[in-house]
N, C-alpha and C. Protein backbone atom coordinates (compact mmCIF):
# COMPACT_ATOMS: atom_id res chain seq x y z
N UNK A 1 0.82 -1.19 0.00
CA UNK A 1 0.00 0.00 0.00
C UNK A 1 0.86 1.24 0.00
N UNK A 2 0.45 2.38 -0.78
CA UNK A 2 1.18 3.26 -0.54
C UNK A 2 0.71 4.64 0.42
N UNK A 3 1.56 5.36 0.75
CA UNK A 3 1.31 6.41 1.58
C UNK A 3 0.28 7.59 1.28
N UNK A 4 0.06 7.75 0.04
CA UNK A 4 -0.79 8.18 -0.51
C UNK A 4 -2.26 7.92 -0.07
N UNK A 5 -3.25 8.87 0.22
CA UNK A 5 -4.72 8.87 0.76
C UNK A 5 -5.11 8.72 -0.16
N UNK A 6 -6.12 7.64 0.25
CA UNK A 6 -7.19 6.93 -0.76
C UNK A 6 -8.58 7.42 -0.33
N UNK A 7 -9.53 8.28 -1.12
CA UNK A 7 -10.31 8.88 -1.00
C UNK A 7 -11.61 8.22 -1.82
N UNK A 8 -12.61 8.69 -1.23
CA UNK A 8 -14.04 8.56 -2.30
C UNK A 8 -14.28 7.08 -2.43
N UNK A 9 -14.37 6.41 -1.46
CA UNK A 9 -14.99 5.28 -1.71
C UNK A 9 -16.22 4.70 -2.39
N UNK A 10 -16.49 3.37 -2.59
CA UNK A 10 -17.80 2.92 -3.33
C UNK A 10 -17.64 1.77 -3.27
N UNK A 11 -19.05 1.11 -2.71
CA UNK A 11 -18.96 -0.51 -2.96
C UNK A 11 -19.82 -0.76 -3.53
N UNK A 12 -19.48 -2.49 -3.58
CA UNK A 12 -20.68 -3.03 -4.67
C UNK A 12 -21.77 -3.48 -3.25
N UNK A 13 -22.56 -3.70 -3.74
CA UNK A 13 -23.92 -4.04 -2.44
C UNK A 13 -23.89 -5.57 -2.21
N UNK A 14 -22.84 -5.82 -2.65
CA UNK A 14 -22.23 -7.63 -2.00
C UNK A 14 -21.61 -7.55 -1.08
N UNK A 15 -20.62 -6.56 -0.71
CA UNK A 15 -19.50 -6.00 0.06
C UNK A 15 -18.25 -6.28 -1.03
N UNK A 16 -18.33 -7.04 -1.64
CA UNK A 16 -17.19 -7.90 -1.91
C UNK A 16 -15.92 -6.89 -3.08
N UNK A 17 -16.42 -5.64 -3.71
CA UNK A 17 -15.41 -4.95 -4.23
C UNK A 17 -15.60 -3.62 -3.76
N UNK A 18 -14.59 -2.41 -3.68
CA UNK A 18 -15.02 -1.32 -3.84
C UNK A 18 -13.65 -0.55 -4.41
N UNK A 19 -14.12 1.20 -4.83
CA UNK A 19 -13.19 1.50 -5.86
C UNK A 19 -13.49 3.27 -5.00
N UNK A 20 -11.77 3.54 -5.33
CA UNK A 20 -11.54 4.53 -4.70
C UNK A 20 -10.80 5.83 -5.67
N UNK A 21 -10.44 6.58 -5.27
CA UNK A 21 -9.28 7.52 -5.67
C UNK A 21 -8.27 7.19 -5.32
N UNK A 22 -7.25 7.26 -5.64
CA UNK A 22 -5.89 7.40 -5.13
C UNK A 22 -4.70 8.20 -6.08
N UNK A 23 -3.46 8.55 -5.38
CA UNK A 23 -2.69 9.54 -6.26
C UNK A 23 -1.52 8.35 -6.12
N UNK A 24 -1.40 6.79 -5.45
CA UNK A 24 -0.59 6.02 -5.42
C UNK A 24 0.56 6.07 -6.73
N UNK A 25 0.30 6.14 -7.35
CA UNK A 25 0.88 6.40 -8.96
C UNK A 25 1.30 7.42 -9.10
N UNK A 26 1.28 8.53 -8.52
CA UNK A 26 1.57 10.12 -8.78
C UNK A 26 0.50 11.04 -9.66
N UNK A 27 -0.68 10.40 -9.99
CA UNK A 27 -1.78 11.01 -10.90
C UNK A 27 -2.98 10.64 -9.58
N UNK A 28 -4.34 11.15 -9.97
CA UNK A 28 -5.13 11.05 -9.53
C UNK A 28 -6.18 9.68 -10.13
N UNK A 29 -6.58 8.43 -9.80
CA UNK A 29 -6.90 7.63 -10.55
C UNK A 29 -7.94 6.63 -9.87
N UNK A 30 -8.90 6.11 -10.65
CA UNK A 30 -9.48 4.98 -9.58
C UNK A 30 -8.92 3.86 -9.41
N UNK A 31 -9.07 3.48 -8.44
CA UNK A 31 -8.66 1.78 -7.97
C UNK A 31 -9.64 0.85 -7.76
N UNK A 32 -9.76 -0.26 -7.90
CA UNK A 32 -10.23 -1.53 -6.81
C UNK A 32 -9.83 -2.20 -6.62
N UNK A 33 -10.79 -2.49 -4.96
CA UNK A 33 -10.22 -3.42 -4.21
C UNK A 33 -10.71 -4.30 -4.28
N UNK A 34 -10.28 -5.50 -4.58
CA UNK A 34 -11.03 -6.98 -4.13
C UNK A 34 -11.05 -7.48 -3.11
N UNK A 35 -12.29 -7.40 -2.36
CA UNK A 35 -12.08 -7.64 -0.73
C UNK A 35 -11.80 -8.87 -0.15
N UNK A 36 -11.82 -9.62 -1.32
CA UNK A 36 -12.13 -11.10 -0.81
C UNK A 36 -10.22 -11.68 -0.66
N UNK A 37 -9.85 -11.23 -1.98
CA UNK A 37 -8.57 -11.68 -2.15
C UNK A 37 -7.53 -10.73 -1.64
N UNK A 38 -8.51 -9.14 -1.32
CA UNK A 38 -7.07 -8.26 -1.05
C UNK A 38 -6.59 -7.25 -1.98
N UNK A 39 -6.55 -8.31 -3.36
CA UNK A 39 -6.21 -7.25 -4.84
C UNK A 39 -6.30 -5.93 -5.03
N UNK A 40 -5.54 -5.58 -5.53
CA UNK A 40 -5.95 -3.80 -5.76
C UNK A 40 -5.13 -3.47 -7.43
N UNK A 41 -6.25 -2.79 -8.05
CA UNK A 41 -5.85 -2.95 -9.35
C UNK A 41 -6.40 -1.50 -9.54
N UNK A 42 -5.42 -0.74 -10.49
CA UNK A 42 -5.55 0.60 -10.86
C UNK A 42 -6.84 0.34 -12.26
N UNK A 43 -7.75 1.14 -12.41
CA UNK A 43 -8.68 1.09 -13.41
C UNK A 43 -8.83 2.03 -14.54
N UNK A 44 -7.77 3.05 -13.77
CA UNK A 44 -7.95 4.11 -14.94
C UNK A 44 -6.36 4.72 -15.08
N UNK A 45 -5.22 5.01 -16.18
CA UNK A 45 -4.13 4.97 -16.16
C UNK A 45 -3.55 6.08 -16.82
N UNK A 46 -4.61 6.38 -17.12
CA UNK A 46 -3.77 7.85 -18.26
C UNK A 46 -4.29 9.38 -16.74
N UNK A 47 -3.32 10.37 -17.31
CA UNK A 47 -3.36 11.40 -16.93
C UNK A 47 -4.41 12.68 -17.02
N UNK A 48 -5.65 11.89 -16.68
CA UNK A 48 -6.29 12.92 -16.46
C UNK A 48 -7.01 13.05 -15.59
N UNK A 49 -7.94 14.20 -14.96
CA UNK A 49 -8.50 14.28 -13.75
C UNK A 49 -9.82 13.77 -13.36
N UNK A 50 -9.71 12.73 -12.45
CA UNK A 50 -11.31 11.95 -12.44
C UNK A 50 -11.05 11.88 -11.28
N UNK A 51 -12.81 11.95 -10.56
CA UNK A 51 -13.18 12.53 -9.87
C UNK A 51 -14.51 11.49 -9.94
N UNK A 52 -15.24 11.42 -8.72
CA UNK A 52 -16.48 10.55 -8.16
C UNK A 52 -16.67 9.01 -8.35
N UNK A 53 -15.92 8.34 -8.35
CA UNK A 53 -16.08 6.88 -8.59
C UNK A 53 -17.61 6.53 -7.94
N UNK A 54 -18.50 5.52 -8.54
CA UNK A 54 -19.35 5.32 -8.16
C UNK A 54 -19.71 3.78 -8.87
N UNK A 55 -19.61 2.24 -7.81
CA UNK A 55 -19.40 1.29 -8.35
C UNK A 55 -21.21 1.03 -8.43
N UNK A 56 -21.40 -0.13 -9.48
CA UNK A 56 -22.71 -0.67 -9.51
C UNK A 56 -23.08 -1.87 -8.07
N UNK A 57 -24.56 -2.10 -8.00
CA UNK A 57 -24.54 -2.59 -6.99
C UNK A 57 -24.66 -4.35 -7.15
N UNK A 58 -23.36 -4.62 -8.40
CA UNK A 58 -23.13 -5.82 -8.67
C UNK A 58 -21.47 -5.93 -9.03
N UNK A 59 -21.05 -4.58 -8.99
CA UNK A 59 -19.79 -4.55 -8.68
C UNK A 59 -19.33 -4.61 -10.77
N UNK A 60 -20.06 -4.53 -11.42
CA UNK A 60 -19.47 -4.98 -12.29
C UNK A 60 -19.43 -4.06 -13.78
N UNK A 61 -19.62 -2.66 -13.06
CA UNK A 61 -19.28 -1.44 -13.86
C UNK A 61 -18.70 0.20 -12.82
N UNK A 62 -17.91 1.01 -12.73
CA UNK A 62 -17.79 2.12 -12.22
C UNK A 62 -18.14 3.19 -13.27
N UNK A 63 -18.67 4.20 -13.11
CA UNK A 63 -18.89 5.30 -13.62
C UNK A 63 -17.87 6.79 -12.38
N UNK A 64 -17.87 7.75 -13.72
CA UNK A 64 -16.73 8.41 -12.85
C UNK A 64 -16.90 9.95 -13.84
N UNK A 65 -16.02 11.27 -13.45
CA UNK A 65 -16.59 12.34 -14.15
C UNK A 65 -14.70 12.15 -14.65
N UNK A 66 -14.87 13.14 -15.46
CA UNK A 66 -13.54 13.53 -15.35
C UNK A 66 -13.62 15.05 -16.27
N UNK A 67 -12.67 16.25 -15.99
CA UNK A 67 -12.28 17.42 -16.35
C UNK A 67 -12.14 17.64 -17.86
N UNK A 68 -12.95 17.86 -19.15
CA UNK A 68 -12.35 18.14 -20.42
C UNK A 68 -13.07 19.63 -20.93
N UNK A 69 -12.08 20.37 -21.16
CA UNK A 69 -12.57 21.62 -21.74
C UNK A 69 -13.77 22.16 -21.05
N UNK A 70 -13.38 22.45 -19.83
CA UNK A 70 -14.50 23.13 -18.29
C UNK A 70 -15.99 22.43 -18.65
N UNK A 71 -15.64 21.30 -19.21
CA UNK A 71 -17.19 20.37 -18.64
C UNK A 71 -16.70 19.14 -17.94
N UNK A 72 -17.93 18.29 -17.48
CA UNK A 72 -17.91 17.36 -16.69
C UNK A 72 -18.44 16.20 -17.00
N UNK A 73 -18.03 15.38 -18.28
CA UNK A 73 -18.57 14.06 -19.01
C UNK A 73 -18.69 13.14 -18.30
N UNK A 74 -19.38 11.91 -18.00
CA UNK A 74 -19.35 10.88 -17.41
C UNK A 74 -19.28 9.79 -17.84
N UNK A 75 -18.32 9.28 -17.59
CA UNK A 75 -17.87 7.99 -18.26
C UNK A 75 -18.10 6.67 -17.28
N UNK A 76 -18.46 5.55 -17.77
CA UNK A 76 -18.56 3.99 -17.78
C UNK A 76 -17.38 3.17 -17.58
N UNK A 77 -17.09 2.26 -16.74
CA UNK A 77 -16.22 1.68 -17.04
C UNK A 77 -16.36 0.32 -16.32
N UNK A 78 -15.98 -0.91 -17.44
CA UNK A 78 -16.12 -2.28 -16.55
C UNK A 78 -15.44 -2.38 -15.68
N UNK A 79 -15.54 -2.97 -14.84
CA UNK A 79 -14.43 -3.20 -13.29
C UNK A 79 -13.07 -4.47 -14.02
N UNK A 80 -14.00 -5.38 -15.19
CA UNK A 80 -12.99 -6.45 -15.36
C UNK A 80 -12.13 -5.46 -16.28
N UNK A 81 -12.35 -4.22 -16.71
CA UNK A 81 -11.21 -3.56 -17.37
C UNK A 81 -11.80 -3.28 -18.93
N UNK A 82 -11.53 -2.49 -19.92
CA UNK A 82 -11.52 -2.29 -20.86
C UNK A 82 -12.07 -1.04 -21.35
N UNK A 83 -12.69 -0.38 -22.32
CA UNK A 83 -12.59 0.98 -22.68
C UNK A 83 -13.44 1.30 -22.48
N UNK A 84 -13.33 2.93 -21.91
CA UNK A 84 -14.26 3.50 -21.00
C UNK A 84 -15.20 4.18 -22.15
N UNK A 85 -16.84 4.08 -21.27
CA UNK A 85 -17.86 4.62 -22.64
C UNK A 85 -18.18 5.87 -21.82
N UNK A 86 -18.36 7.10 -23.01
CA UNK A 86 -18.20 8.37 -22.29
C UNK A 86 -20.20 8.16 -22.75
N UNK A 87 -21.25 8.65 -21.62
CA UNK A 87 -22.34 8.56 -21.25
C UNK A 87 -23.02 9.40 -21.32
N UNK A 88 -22.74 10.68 -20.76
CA UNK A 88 -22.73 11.78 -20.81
C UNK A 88 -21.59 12.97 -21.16
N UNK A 89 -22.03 13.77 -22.13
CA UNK A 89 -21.24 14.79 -22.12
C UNK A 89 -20.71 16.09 -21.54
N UNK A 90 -21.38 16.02 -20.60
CA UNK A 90 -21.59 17.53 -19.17
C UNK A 90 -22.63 17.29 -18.56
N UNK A 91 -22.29 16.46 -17.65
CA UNK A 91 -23.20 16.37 -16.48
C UNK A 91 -22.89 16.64 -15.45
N UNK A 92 -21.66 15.85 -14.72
CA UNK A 92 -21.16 16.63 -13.49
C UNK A 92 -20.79 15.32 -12.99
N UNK A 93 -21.05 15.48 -11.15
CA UNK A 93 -20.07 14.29 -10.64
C UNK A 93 -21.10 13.13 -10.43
N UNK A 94 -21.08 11.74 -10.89
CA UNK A 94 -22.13 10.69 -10.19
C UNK A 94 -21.81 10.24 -9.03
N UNK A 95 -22.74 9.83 -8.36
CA UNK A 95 -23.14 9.29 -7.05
C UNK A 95 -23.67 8.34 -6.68
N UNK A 96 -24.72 7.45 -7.54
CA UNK A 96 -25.08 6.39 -7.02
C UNK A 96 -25.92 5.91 -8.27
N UNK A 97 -25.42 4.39 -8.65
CA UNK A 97 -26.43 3.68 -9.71
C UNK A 97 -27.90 3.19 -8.85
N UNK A 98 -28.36 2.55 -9.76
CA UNK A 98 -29.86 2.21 -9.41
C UNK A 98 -29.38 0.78 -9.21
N UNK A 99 -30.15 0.23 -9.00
CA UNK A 99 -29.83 -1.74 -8.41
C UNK A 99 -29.79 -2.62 -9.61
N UNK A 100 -30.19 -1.89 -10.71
CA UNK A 100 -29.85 -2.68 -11.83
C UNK A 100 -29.27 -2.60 -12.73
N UNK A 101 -28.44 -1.05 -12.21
CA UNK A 101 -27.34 -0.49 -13.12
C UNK A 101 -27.47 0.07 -14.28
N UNK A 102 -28.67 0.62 -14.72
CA UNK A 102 -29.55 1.12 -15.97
C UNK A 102 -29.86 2.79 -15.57
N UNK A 103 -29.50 3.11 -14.41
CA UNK A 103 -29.75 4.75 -13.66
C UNK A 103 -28.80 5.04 -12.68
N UNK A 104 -28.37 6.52 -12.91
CA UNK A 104 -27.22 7.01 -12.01
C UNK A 104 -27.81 8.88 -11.70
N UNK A 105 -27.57 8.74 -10.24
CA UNK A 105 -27.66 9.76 -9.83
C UNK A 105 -26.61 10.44 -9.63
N UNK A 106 -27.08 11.91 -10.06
CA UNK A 106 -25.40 12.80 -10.28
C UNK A 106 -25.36 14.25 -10.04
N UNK A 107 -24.41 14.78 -9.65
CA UNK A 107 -24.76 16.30 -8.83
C UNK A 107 -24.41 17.38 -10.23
N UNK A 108 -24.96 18.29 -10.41
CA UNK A 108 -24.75 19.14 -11.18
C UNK A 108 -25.05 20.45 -10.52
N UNK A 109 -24.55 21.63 -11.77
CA UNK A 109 -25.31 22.97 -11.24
C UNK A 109 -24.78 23.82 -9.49
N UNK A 110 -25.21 25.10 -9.33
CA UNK A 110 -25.03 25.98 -8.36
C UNK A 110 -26.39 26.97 -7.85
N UNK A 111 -27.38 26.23 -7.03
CA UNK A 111 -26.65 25.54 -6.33
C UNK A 111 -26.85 23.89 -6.72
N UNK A 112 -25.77 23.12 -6.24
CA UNK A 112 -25.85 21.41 -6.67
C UNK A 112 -27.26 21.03 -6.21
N UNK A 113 -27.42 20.37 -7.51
CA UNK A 113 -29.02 19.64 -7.07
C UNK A 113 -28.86 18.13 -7.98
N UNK A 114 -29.91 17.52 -7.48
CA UNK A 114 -29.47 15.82 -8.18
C UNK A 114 -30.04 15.58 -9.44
N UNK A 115 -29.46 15.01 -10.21
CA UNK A 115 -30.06 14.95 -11.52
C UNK A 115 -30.01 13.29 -11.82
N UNK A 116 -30.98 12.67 -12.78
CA UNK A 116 -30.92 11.17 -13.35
C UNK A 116 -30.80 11.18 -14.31
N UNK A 117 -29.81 10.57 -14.81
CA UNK A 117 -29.14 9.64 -16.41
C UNK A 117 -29.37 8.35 -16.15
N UNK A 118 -30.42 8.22 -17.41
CA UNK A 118 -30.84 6.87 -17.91
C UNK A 118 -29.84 6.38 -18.60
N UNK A 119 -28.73 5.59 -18.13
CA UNK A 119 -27.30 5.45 -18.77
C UNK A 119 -27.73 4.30 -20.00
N UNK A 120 -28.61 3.61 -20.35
CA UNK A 120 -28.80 3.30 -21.66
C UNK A 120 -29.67 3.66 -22.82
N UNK A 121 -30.19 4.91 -22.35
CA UNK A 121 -30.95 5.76 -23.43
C UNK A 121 -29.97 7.08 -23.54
N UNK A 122 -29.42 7.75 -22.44
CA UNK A 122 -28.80 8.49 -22.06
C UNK A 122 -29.52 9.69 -22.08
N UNK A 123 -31.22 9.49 -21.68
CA UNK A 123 -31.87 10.53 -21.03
C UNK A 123 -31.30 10.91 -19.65
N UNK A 124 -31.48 12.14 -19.90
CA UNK A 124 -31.05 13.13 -18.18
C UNK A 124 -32.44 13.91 -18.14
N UNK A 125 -32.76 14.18 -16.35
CA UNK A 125 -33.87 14.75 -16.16
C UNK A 125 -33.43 15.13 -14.50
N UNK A 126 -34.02 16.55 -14.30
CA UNK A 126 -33.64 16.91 -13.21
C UNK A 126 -34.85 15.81 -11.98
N UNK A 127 -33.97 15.98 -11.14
CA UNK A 127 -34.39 14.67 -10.09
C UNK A 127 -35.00 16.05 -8.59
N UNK A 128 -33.99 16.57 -7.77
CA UNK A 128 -34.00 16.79 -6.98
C UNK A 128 -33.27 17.79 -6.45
N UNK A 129 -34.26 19.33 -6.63
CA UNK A 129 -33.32 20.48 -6.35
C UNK A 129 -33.80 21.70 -5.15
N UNK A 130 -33.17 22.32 -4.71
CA UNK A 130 -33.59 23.29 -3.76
C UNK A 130 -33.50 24.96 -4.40
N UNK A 131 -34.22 25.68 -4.26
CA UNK A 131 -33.55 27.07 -4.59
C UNK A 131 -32.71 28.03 -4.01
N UNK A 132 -32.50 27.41 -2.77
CA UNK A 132 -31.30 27.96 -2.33
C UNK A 132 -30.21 27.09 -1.40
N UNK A 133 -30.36 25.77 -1.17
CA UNK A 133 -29.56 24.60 -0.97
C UNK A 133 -28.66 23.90 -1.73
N UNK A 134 -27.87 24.01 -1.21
CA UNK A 134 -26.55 23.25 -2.54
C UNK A 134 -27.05 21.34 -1.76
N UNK A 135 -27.40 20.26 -2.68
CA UNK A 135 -27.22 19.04 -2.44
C UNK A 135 -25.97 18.24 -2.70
N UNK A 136 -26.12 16.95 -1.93
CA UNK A 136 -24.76 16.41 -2.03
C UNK A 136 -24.91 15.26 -1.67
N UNK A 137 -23.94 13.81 -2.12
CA UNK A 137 -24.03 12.75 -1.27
C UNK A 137 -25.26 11.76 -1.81
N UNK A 138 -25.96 11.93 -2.74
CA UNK A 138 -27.10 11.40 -3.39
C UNK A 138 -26.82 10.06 -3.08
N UNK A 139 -27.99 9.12 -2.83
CA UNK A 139 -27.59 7.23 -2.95
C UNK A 139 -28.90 6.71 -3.24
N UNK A 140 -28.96 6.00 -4.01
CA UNK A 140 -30.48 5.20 -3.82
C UNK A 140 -30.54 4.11 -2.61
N UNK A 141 -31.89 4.15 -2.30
CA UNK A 141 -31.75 3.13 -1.21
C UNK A 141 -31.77 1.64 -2.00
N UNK A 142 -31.34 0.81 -1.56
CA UNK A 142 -31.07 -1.07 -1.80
C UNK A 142 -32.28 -1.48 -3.30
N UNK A 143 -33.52 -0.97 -2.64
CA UNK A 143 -34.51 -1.45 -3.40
C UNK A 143 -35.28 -0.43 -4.37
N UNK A 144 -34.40 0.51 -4.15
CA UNK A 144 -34.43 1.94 -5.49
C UNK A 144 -35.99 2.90 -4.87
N UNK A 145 -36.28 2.24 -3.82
CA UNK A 145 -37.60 3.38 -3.40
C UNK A 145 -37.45 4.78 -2.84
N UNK A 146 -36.24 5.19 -2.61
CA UNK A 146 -35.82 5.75 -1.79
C UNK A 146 -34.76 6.72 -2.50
N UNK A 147 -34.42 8.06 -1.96
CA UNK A 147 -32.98 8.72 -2.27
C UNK A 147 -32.81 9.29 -1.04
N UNK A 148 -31.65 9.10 -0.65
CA UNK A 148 -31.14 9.91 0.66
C UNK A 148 -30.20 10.21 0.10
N UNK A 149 -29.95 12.13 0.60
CA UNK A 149 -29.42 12.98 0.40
C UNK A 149 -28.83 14.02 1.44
N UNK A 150 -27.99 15.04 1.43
CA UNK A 150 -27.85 15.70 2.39
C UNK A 150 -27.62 17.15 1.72
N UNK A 151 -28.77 18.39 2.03
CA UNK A 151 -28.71 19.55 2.04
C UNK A 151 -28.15 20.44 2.65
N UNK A 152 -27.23 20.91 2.16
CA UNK A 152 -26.17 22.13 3.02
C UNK A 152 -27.38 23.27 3.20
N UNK A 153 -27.67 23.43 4.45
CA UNK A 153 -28.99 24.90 4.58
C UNK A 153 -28.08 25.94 4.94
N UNK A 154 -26.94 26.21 5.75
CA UNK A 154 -26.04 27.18 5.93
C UNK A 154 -24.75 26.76 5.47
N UNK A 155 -23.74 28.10 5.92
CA UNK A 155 -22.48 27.53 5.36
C UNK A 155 -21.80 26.53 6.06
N UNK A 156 -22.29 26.37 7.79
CA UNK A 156 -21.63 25.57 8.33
C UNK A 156 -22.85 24.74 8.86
N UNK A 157 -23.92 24.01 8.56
CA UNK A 157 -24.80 22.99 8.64
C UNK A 157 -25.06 22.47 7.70
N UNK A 158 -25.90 21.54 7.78
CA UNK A 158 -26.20 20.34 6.61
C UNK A 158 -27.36 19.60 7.17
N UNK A 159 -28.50 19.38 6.70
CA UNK A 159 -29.08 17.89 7.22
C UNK A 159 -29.17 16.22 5.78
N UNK A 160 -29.10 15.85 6.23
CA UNK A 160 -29.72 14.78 5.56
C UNK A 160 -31.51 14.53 5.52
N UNK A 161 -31.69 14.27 4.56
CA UNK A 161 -33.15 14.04 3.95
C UNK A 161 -33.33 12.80 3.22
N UNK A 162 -34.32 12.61 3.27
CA UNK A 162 -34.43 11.07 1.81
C UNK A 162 -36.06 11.42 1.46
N UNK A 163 -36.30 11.08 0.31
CA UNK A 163 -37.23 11.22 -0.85
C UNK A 163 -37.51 10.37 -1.39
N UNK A 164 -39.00 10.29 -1.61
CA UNK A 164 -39.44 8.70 -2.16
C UNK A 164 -39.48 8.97 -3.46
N UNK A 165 -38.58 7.61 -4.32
CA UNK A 165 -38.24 7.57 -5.59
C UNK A 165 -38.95 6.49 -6.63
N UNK A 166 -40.13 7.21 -7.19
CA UNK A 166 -41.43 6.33 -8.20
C UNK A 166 -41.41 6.95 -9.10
N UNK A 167 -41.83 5.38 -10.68
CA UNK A 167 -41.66 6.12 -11.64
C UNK A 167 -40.60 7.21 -12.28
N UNK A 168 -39.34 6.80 -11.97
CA UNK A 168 -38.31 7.87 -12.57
C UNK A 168 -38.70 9.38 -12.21
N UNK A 169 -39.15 9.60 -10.92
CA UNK A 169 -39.15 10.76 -10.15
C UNK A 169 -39.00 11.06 -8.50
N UNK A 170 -39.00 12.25 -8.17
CA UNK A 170 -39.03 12.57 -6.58
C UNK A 170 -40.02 13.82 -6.51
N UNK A 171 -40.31 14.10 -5.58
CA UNK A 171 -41.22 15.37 -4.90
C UNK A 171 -40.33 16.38 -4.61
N UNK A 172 -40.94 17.57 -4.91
CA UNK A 172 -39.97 19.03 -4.39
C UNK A 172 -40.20 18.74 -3.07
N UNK A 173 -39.20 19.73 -2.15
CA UNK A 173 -38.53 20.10 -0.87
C UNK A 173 -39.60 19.79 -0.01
N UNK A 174 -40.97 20.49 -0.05
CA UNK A 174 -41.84 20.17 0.63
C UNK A 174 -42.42 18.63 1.02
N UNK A 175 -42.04 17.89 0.14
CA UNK A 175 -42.54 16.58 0.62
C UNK A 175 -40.86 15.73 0.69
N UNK A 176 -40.27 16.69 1.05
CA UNK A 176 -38.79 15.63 1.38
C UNK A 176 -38.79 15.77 3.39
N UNK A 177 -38.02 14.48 3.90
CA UNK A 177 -38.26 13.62 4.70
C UNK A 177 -37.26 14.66 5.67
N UNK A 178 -37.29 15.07 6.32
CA UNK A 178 -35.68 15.26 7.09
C UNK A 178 -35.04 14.10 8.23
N UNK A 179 -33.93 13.43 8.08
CA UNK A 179 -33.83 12.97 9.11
C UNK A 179 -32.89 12.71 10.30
N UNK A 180 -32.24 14.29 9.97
CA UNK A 180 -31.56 14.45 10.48
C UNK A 180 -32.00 16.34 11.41
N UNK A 181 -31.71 16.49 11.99
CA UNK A 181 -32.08 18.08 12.59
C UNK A 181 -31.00 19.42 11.98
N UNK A 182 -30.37 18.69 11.54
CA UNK A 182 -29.03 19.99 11.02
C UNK A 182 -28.62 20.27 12.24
């Protein structure tokens, strides 16, 4: 292992892989880990800046943003390795697939609010925004009914919320859950 901080975790909903950041290499890059065996295998190798790893909840694709010409594309990538499919062309950072790996939730915009890419049609549709809350941290719950999220309301608070997720939608602010007090 190297001395280098390994940041931004993500697992698969087996436990059994998850994929991180690391600068181990001297670049910024994702990794995974194979929990079972230990393994740790770099996934992405060229020099450029990526940012949000977010594994499926079968372990057997990561999606990730990375920096080109001040947008934020989102790219695909198998865990067993091979060439990454760019998904979106400016979307921003992802956060969490759906349970069957066909939907990814992803932060865009100022202030950040959550947005859904239908990653095999490659419809996008705004999901979940505040008008004056920056969001963050998006996840679907296990069985996709659910989004828990966490709203920055000041500069130095935050609560967490979750929102019931039907039909490829959520409810504005007013019918979101708080469950946390800030």
């Amino acid at each position: 292992r190297s001395a280098a901080p390994d940041t931004n975790p993500s697992a698969s909903a087996d436990g059994k892989k998850i994929v991180f950041l690391s600068r181990r290499s001297g670049n910024k890059e994702i990794w995974m880990k194979d929990l079972d065996s230990g393994q740790e295998t770099a996934l992405t190798t060229a020099a450029i800046q990526v940012s949000s790893p977010a594994i499926t909840s079968d372990g057997s694709k990561v999606a990730y943003s990375v920096l080109e010409k001040q947008k934020k594309p989102i790219y695909v990538l198998a865990t067993s390795r091979g060439i990454a499919e760019k998904v979106c062309g400016d979307c921003g950072e992802p956060m969490s697939w759906s349970s069957d790996g066909t939907k990814l939730l992803y932060l865009s915009g100022q202030p950040r609010h959550v947005d859904l890419l239908d990653v095999t049609s490659g419809a996008q549709a705004p999901l979940l925004e505040h008008p004056e809350f920056s969001l963050d941290q998006a996840h679907f719950s296990p069985d996709d009914g659910w989004i828990a999220f966490v709203a920055k309301t000041r500069p130095d608070r935050a609560r967490v919320f979750i929102a019931p997720f039907r039909h490829g939608s959520a409810p504005g602010p007013k019918e979101w859950i708080a469950v946390t007090g800030g």
